[in-house]
Protein backbone atom coordinates (compact mmCIF):
# COMPACT_ATOMS: atom_id res chain seq x y z
CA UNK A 1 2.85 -47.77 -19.17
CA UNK A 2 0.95 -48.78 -16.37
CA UNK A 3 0.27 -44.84 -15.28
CA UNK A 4 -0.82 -44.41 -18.69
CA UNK A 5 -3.31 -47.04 -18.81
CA UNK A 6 -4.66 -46.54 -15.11
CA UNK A 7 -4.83 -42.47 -15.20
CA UNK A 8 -7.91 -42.34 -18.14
CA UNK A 9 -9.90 -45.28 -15.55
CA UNK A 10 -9.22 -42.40 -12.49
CA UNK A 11 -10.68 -39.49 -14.66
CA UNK A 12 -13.53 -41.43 -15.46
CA UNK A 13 -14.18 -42.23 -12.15
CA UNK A 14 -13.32 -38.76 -10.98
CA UNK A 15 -15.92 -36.94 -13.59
CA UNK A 16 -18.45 -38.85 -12.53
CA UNK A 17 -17.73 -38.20 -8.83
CA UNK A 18 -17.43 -34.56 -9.33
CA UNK A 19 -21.11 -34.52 -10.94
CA UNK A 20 -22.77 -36.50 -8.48
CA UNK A 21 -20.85 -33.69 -5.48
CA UNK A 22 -22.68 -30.92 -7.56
CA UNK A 23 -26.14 -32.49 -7.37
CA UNK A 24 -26.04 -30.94 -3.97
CA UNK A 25 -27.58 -34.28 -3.15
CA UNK A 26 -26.55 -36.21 0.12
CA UNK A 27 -23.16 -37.77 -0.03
CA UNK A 28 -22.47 -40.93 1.12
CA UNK A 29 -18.85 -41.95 1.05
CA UNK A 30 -19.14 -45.60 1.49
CA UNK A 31 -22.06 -46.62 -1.19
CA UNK A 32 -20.31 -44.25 -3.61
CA UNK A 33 -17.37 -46.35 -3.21
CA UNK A 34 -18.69 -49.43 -3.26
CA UNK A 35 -20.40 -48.21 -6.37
CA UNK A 36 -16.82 -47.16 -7.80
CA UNK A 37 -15.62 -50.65 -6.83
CA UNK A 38 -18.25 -51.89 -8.84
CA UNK A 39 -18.66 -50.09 -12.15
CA UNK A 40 -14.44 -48.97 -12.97
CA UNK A 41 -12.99 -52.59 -11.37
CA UNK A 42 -10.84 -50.65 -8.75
CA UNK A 43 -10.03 -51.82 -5.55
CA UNK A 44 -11.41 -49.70 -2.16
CA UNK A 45 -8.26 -47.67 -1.34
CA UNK A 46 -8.00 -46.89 -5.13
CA UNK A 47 -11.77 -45.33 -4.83
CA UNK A 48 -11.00 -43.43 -1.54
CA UNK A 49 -8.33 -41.86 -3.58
CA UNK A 50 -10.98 -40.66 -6.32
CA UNK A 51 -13.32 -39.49 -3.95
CA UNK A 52 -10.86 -37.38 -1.80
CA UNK A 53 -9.63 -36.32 -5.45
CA UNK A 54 -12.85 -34.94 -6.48
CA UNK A 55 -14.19 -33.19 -3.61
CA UNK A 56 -10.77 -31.46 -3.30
CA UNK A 57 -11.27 -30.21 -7.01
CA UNK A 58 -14.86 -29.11 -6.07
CA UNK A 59 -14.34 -27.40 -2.93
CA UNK A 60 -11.63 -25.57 -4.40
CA UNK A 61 -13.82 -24.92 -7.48
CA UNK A 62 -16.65 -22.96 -5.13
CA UNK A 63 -13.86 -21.46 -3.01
CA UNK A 64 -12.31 -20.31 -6.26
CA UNK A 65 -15.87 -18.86 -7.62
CA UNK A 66 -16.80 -17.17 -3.36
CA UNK A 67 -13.15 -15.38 -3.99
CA UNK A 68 -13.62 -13.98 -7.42
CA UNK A 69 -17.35 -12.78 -6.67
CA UNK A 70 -15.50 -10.76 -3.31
CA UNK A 71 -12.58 -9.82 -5.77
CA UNK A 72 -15.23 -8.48 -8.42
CA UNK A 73 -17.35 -6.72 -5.98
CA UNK A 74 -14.34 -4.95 -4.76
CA UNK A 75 -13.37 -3.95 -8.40
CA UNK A 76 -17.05 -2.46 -8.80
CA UNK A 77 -16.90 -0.64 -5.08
CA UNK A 78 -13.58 0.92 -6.40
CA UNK A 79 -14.60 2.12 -9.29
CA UNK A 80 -18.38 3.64 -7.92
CA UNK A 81 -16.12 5.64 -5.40
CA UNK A 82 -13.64 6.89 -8.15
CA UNK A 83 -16.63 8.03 -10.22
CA UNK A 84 -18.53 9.85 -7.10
CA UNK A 85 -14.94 11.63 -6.39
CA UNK A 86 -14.47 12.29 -10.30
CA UNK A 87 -18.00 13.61 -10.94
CA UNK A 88 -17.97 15.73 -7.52
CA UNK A 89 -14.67 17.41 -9.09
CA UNK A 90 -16.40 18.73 -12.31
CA UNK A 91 -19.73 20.06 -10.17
CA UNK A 92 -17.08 21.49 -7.92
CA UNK A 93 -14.93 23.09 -10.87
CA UNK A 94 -18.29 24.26 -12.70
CA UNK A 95 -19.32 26.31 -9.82
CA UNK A 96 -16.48 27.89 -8.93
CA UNK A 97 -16.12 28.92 -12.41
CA UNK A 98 -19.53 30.08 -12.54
CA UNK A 99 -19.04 32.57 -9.64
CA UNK A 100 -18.07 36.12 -11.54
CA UNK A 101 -15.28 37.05 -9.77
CA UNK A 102 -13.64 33.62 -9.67
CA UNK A 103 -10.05 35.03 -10.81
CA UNK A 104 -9.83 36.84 -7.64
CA UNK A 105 -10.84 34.47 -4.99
CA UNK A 106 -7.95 33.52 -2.59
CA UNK A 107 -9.32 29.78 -2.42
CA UNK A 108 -8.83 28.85 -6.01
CA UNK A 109 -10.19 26.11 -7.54
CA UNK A 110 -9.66 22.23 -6.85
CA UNK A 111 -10.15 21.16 -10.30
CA UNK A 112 -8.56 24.29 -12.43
CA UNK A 113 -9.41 24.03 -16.71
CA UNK A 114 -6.03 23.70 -18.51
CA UNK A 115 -5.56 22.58 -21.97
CA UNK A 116 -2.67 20.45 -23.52
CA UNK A 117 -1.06 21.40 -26.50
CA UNK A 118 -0.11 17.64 -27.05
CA UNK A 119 -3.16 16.18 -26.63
CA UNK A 120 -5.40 19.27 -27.91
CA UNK A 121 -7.95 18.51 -24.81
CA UNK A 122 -8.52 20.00 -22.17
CA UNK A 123 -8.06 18.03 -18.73
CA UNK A 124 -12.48 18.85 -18.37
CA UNK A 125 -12.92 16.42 -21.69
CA UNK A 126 -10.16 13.95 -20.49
CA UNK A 127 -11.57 13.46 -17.39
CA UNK A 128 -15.42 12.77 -18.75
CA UNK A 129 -14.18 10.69 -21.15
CA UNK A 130 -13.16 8.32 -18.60
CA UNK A 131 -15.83 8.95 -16.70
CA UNK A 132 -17.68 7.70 -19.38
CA UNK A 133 -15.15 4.46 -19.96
CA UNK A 134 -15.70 3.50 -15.94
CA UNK A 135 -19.78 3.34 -16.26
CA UNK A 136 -18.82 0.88 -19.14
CA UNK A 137 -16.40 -1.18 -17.14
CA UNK A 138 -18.68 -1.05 -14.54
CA UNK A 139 -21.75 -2.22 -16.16
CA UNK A 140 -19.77 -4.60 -17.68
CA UNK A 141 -18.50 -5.75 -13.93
CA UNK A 142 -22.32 -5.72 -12.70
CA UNK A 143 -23.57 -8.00 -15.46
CA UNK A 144 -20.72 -10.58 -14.71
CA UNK A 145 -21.24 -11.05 -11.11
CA UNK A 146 -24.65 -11.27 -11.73
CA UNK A 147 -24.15 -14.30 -14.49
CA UNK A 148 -21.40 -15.78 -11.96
CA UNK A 149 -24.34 -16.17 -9.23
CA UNK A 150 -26.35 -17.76 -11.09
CA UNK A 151 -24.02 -20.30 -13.22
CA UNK A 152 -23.10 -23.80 -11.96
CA UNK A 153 -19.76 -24.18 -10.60
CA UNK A 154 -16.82 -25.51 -13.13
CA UNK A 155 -14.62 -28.36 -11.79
CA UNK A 156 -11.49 -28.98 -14.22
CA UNK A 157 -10.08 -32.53 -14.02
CA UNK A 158 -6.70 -32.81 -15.74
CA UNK A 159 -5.99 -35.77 -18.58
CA UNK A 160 -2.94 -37.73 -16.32
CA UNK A 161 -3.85 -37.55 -12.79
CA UNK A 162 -3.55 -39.73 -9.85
CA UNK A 163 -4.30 -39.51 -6.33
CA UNK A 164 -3.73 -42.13 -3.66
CA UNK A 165 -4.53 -41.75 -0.14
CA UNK A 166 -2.91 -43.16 2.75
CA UNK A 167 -3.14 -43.56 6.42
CA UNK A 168 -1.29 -43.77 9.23
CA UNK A 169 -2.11 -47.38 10.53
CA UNK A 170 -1.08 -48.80 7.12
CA UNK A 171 2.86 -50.30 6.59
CA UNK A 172 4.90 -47.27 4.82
CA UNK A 173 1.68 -45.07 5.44
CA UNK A 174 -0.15 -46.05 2.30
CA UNK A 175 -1.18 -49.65 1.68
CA UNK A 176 -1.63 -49.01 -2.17
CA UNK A 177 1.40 -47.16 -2.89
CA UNK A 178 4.74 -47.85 -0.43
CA UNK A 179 8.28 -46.24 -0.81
CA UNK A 180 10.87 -47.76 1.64
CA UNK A 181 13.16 -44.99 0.17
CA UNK A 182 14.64 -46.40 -3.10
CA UNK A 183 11.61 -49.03 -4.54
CA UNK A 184 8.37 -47.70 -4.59
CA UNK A 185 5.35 -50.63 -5.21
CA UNK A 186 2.34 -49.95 -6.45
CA UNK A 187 -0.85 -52.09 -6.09
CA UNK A 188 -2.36 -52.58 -9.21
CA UNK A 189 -6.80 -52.15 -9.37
CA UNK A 190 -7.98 -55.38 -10.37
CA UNK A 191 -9.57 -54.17 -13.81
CA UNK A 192 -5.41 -53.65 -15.10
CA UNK A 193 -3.83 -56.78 -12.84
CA UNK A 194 -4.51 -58.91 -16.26
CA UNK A 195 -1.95 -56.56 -17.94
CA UNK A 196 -0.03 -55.84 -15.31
CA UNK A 197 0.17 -58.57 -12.18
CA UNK A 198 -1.48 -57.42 -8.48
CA UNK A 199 2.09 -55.11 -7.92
CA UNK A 200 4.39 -52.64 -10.12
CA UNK A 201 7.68 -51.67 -8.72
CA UNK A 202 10.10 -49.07 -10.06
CA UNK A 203 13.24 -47.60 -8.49
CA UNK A 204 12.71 -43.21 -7.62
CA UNK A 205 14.85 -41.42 -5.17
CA UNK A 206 18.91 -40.76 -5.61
CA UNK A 207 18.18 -37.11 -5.08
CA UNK A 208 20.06 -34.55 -2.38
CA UNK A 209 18.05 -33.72 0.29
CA UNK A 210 19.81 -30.86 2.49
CA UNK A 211 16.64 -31.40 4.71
CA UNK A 212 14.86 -34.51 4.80
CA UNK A 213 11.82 -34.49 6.55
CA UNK A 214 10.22 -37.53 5.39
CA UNK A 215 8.95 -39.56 8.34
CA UNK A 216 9.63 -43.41 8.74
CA UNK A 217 5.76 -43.51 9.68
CA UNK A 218 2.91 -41.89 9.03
CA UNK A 219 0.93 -41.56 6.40
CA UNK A 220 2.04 -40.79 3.09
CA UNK A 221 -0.25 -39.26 0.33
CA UNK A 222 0.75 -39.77 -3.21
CA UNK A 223 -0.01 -37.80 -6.42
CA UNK A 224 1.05 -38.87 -9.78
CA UNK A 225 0.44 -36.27 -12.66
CA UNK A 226 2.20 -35.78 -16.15
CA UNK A 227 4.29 -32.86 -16.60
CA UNK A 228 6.09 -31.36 -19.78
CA UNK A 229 6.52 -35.27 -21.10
CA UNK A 230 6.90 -36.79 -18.04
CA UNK A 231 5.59 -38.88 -14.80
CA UNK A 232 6.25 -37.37 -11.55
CA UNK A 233 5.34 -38.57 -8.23
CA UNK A 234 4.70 -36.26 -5.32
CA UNK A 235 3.83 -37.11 -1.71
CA UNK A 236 2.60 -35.24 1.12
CA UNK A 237 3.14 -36.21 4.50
CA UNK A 238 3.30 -34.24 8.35
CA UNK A 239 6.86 -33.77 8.35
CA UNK A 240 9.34 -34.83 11.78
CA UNK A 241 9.73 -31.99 14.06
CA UNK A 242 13.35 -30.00 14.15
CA UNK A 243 15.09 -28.82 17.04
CA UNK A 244 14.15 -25.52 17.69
CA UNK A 245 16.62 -22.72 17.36
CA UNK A 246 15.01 -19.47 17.83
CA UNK A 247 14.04 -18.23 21.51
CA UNK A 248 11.11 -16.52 22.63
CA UNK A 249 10.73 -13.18 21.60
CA UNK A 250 11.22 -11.29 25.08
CA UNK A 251 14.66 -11.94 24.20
CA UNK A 252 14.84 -10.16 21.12
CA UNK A 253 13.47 -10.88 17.29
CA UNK A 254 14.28 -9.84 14.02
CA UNK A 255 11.72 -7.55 11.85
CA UNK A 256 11.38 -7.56 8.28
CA UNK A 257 9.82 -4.93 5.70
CA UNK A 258 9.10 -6.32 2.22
CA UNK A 259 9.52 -4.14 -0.55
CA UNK A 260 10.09 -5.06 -4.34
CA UNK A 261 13.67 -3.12 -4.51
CA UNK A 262 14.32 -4.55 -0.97
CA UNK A 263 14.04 -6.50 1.98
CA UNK A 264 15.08 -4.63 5.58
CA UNK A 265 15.71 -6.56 8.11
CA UNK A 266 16.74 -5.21 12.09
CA UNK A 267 17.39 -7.12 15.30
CA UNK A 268 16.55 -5.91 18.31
CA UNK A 269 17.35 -6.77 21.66
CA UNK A 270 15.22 -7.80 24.72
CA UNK A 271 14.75 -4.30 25.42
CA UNK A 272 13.53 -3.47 21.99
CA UNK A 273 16.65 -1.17 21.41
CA UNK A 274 18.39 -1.53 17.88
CA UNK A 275 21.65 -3.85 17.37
CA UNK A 276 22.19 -4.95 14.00
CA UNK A 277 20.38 -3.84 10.84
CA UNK A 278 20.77 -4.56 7.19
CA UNK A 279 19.35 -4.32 3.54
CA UNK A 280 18.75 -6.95 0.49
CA UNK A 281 18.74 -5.94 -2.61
CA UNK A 282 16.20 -7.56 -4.86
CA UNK A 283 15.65 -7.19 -8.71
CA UNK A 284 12.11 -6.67 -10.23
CA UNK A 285 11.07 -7.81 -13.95
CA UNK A 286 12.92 -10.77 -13.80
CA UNK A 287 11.57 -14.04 -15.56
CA UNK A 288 10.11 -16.59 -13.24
CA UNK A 289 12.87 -18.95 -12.92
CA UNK A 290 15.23 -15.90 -12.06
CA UNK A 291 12.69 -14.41 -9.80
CA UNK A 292 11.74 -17.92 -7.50
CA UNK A 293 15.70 -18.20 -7.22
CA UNK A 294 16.12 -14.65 -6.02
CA UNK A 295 13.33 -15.13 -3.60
CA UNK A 296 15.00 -18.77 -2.43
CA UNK A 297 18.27 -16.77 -1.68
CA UNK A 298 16.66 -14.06 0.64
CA UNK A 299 14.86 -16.28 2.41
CA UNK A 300 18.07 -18.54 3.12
CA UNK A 301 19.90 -14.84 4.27
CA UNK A 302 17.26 -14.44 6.17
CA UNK A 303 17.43 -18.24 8.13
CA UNK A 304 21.03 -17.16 8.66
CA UNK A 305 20.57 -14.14 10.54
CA UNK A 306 18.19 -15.94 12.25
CA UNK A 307 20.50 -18.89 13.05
CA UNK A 308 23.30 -16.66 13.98
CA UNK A 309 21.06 -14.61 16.51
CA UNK A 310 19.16 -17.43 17.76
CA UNK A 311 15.47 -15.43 17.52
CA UNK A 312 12.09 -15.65 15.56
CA UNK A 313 11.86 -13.60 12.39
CA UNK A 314 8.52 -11.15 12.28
CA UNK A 315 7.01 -9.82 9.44
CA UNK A 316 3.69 -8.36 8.29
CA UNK A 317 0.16 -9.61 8.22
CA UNK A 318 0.14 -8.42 4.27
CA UNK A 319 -3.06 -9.11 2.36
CA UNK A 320 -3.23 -7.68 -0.96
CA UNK A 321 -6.00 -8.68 -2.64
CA UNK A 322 -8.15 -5.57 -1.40
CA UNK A 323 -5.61 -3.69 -2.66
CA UNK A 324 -5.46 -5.04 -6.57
CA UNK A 325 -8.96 -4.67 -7.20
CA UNK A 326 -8.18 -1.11 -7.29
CA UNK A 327 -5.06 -1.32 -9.19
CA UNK A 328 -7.03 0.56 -12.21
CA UNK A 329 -7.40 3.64 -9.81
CA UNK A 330 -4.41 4.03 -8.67
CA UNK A 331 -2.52 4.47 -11.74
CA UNK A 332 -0.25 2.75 -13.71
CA UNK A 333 3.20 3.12 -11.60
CA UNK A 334 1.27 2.03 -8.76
CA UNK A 335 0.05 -1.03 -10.30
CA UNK A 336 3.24 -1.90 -11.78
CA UNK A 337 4.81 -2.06 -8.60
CA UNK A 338 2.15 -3.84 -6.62
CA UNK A 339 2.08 -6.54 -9.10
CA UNK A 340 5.62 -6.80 -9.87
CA UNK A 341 6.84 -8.50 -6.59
CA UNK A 342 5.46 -12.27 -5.80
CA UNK A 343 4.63 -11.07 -2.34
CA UNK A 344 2.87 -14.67 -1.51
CA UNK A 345 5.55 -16.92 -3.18
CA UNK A 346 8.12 -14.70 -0.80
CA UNK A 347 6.19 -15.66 2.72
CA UNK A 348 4.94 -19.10 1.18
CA UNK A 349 8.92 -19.74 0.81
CA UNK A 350 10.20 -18.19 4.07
CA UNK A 351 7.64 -20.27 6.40
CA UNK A 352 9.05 -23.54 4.54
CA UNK A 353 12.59 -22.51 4.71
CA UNK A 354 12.45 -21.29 8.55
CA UNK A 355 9.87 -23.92 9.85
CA UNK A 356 13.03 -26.85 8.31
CA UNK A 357 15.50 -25.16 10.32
CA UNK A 358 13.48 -24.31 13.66
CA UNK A 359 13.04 -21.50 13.52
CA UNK A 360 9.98 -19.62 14.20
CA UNK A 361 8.30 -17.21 11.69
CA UNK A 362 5.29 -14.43 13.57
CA UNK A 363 3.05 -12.07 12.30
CA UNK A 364 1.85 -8.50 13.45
CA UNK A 365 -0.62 -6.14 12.25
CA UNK A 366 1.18 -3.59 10.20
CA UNK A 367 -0.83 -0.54 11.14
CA UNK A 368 0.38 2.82 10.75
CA UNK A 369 3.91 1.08 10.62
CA UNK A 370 5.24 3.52 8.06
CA UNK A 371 4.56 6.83 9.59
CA UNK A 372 5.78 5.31 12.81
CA UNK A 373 9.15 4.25 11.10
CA UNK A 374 9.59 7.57 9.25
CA UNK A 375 8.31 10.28 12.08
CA UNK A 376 10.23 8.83 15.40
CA UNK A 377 13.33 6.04 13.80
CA UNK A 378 13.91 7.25 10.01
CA UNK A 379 16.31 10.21 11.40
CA UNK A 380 17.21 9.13 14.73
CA UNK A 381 19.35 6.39 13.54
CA UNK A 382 19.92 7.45 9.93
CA UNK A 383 18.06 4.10 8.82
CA UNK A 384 16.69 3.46 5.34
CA UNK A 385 12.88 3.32 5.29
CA UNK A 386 12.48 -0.49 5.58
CA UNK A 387 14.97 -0.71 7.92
CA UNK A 388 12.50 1.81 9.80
CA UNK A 389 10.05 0.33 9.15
CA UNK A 390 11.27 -3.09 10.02
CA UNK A 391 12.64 -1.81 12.91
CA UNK A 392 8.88 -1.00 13.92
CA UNK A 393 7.85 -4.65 13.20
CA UNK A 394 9.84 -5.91 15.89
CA UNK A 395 9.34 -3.67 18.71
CA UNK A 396 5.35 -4.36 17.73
CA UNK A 397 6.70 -8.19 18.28
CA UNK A 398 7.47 -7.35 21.86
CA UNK A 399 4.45 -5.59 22.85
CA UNK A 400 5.94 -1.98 22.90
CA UNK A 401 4.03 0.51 22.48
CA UNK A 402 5.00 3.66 19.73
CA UNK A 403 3.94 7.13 21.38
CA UNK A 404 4.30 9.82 20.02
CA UNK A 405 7.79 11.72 20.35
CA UNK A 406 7.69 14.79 22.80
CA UNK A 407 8.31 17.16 19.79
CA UNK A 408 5.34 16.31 18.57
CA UNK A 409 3.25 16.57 21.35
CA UNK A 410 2.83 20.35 21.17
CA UNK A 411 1.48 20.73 17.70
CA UNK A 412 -0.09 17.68 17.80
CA UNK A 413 -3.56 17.22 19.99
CA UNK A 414 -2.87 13.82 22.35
CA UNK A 415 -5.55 12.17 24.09
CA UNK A 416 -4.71 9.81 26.47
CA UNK A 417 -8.25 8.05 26.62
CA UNK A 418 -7.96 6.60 23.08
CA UNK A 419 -5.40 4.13 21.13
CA UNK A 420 -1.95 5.12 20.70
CA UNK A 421 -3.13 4.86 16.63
CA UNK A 422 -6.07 7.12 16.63
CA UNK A 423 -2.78 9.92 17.09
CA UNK A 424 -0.90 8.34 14.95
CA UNK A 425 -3.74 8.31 12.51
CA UNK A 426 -4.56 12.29 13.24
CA UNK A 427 -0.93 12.73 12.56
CA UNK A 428 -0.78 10.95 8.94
CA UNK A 429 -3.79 13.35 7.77
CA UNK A 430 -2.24 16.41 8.65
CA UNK A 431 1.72 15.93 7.38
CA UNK A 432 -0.59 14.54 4.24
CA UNK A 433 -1.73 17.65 3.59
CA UNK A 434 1.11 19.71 4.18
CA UNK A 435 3.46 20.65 1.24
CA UNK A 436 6.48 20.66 3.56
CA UNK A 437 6.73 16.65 3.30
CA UNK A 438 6.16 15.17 -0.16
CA UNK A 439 8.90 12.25 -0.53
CA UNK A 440 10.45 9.82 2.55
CA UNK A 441 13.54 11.93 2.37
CA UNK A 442 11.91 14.70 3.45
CA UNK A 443 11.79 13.48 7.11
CA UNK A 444 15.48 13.97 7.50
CA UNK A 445 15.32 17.27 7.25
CA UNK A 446 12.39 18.03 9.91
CA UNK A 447 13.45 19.52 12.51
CA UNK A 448 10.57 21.62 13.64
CA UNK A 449 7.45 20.46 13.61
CA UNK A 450 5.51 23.84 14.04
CA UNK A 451 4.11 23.81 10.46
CA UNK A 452 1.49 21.24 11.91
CA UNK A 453 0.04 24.57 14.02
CA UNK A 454 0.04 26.27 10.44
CA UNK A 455 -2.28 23.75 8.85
CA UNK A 456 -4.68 24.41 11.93
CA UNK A 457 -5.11 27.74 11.49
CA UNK A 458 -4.87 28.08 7.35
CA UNK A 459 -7.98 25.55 8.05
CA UNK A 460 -9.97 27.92 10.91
C-alpha cells in the first residue's frame, strides 16, 4: 500500500526532473533538491534518489538515440554499397552482351541473362526490381535520420517506479531503505508519514543463494518497480571479492568459439600445445525461458572446466552490431543465423557466472581466427571447426604468434617486414576465389596446396 501511494509522488517528481535535464540549462543538484524537498514533501535522500533516477533515464535516452543514428547510418552505407555493386553488374552484363561475338569469348560474363520458368522473369528484371525497392528503403532511411537529428530526445518514465540511493558511510549502506537480511525498513517522506508513521517494515529474503555476494557494508542501492502484479525489490551493491581460482595465463588457458549450434572449448598448456578439447551442443529457436536456461547451463560447464584446470577462460572481442545493419544484404539464412543466438546474454552471463567463482574471463581480437583454425589446426588434429578455432583463441591468449605453415610458404608470397595477418589476409583472398575449397570440410582433404600458383597465373 505504501509503494502504491509513494510511487505516483516519485514519477511526478521524476517528470519534472527529466524536463528541467533537457532544457540543456545548468544543473544544479542541490537547489533542485531543495526545490523537490519543497514542492512533493519528500525528505533529501528521497530527492537524491529522483534525481539520480532521472538523469539515468536521460543519459540513457541520448545514448539510446547516438546508437540508433550510428546503427541507421550503417544500414544506409550498406545498402549504397549493395546498389553501386548491383548497378555495376547490369553495366557490366550489358556490355559484354553488346560485344558481337560475346558467345565465343573465353572470359564469359559475370552477370549471365537466364530466365525462370517459375517465376517467368528473368534474373535482369529481378535484380532492378530490387534495385528499385533499395532506393526506396534508402530514401526512406535518409529522411529518418534526418527527422531523428533534429527531434528532442524521449525519456520514458514507467507508472511504479522507485529508486533509492545509498552510500557507503550510512548504517546498512542506505539510510532510507536498510535490510539487515530478513526485515527491510523503509523511511517514509514526510508528505505519506500521516498515513503511514516515519518507518514501514516488511519481512523479504528466505531465498537460496548458492553465491551470496552481498556485503555486510557498503552501500546498497535499491529499486522498487511493479512487475506482472507484483512489488519487487532489487539492490545493487559492489559485491565481496572471491578467492581466485584461475592462474595466469603463461600457464595455460582455455579458448572458446561461440557458435549458435555450438560452443568449442580447448585447453592448452603453458606451451600453447593442445590437451583437452570438447564441444556443447546448443539448440536454436527455442523460446526465451528455454533459451536463458540453455545459456545458464553452458556457462556453468564452462566454470567447471575452468575449476577443474585451474586457468582463465578466453573468448572473442565479438561486436555485432556492424554486422546486423547489413543483415538485409546478406540474405535471409545469414540473417537467421546471426540473429538467432543471444550472443550478448551468452558473455553478459559467463562474466557473472566466472567473476562469482574466481575465475577470470579475457578477451582477444578475433582476427583472421577462422582461416588460421581451418588452414594450419582443422586437419592436423582432426578438430571440429570451433574447436579450431578455439584452439586459436588461446594460443592468441599467450602471445603466440600463427605463421604460416611451411607448405604454404611456396605458393604463397611471405614478407617478413609486415604483420603475420597481412599473409594471412593475402591467403583468405586467394583460397576465396578458388573453386577447390567451397565448404570447411574441404580443408581435410588439402593436401597440396599448388592450386594457389594456378590462381596466379589464370590471373596474369
Amino acid at each position: 500500500m505504501f509503494l502504491e501511494a509513494y510511487a505516483p509522488i516519485f514519477r511526478a517528481a521524476s517528470i519534472e526532473t527529466v524536463d528541467h535535464l533537457l532544457l540543456g540549462t545548468e544543473f544544479k543538484k542541490s537547489d533542485w533538491n531543495t526545490h523537490l524537498q519543497q514542492t512533493y514533501g519528500i525528505n533529501k535522500r528521497h530527492a537524491n534518489g529522483v534525481i539520480s533516477s532521472a538523469k539515468g533515464r536521460v543519459d540513457g535516452a541520448k545514448e539510446h538515440r547516438i546508437l540508433h543514428l550510428k546503427a541507421l547510418e550503417g544500414k544506409i552505407k550498406s545498402i549504397g554499397a549493395w546498389l553501386k555493386k548491383s548497378e555495376r553488374k547490369l553495366v557490366l552484363a550489358r556490355k559484354f552482351y553488346a560485344k558481337k561475338k560475346w558467345h565465343q569469348s573465353k572470359i564469359g560474363c559475370n552477370f549471365p541473362l537466364a530466365c525462370s520458368l517459375q517465376y517467368k522473369s528473368t534474373n535482369w528484371q529481378n535484380l532492378r526490381f530490387q534495385i528499385h525497392n533499395k532506393k526506396r528503403k534508402l530514401t526512406e532511411l535518409i529522411n529518418r535520420v534526418e527527422h531523428l537529428r533534429l527531434s528532442p530526445v524521449k525519456v520514458f518514465i514507467p507508472m511504479r517506479d522507485i529508486f533509492v540511493v545509498g552510500s557507503k558511510d550510512e548504517s546498512f549502506g542506505n539510510q532510507v531503505c536498510q535490510w539487515n537480511g530478513h526485515k527491510i525498513t523503509f523511511r517514509v517522506p514526510k508528505c505519506l508519514e500521516s498515513r503511514f508513521g516515519k518507518t514501514l517494515s516488511s519481512e523479504i529474503g528466505d531465498f537460496s543463494h548458492n553465491i551470496n555476494r552481498l556485503p555486510e557494508c557498503g552501500a546498497k542501492t535499491w529499486h522498487f518497480y511493479r512487475k506482472n502484479g507484483k512489488w519487487v525489490a532489487a539492490v545493487q551493491f559492489t559485491p565481496n571479492p572471491v578467492k581466485q581460482v584461475s592462474r595466469e595465463r603463461m600457464y595455460g588457458c582455455i579458448g572458446i568459439d561461440i557458435n549458435p549450434g555450438s560452443i568449442g572449448w580447448v585447453y592448452v598448456d603453458s606451451e600453447g600445445n593442445l590437451k583437452a578439447k570438447g564441444q556443447i551442443p546448443l539448440q536454436i529457436g527455442l523460446p526465451s525461458g528455454k533459451q536463458q536456461a540453455q545459456i545458464v547451463d553452458a556457462c556453468l560447464q564452462l566454470a567447471a572446466k575452468a575449476t577443474e584446470f585451474e586457468c582463465p577462460v578466453v573468448c572473442e572481442e565479438l561486436d555485432f552490431s556492424t554486422k546486423k545493419q547489413s543483415l538485409r544484404e546478406k540474405g535471409r539464412k545469414y540473417a537467421r543465423m546471426l540473429s538467432g543466438w543471444a550472443y550478448s546474454e551468452f558473455y553478459k552471463q559467463l562474466s557473472s557466472i566466472l567473476s562469482n567463482r574466481g575465475i577470470e574471463l579475457t578477451t582477444v581480437n578475433p582476427a583472421y581466427s577462422s582461416i588460421i583454425s581451418l588452414v594450419k589446426y582443422l586437419r592436423m588434429y582432426g578438430l571440429a571447426s570451433d574447436e579450431a578455432a578455439a584452439l586459436v583463441i588461446a594460443r592468441r591468449a599467450r602471445k603466440l604468434s600463427e605463421k604460416i605453415p611451411c607448405s604454404l610458404t611456396a605458393y604463397s608470397e611471405v614478407n617478413s617486414e609486415k604483420h603475420v595477418w597481412s599473409e594471412w589476409n593475402k591467403l583468405n583472398k586467394k583460397i576465396k576465389r578458388s573453386a577447390m575449397i567451397s565448404r570447411r570440410c574441404d580443408y581435410y582433404s588439402v593436401s597440396n596446396w599448388s592450386f594457389l600458383v594456378n590462381l596466379d597465373t589464370e590471373e596474369a
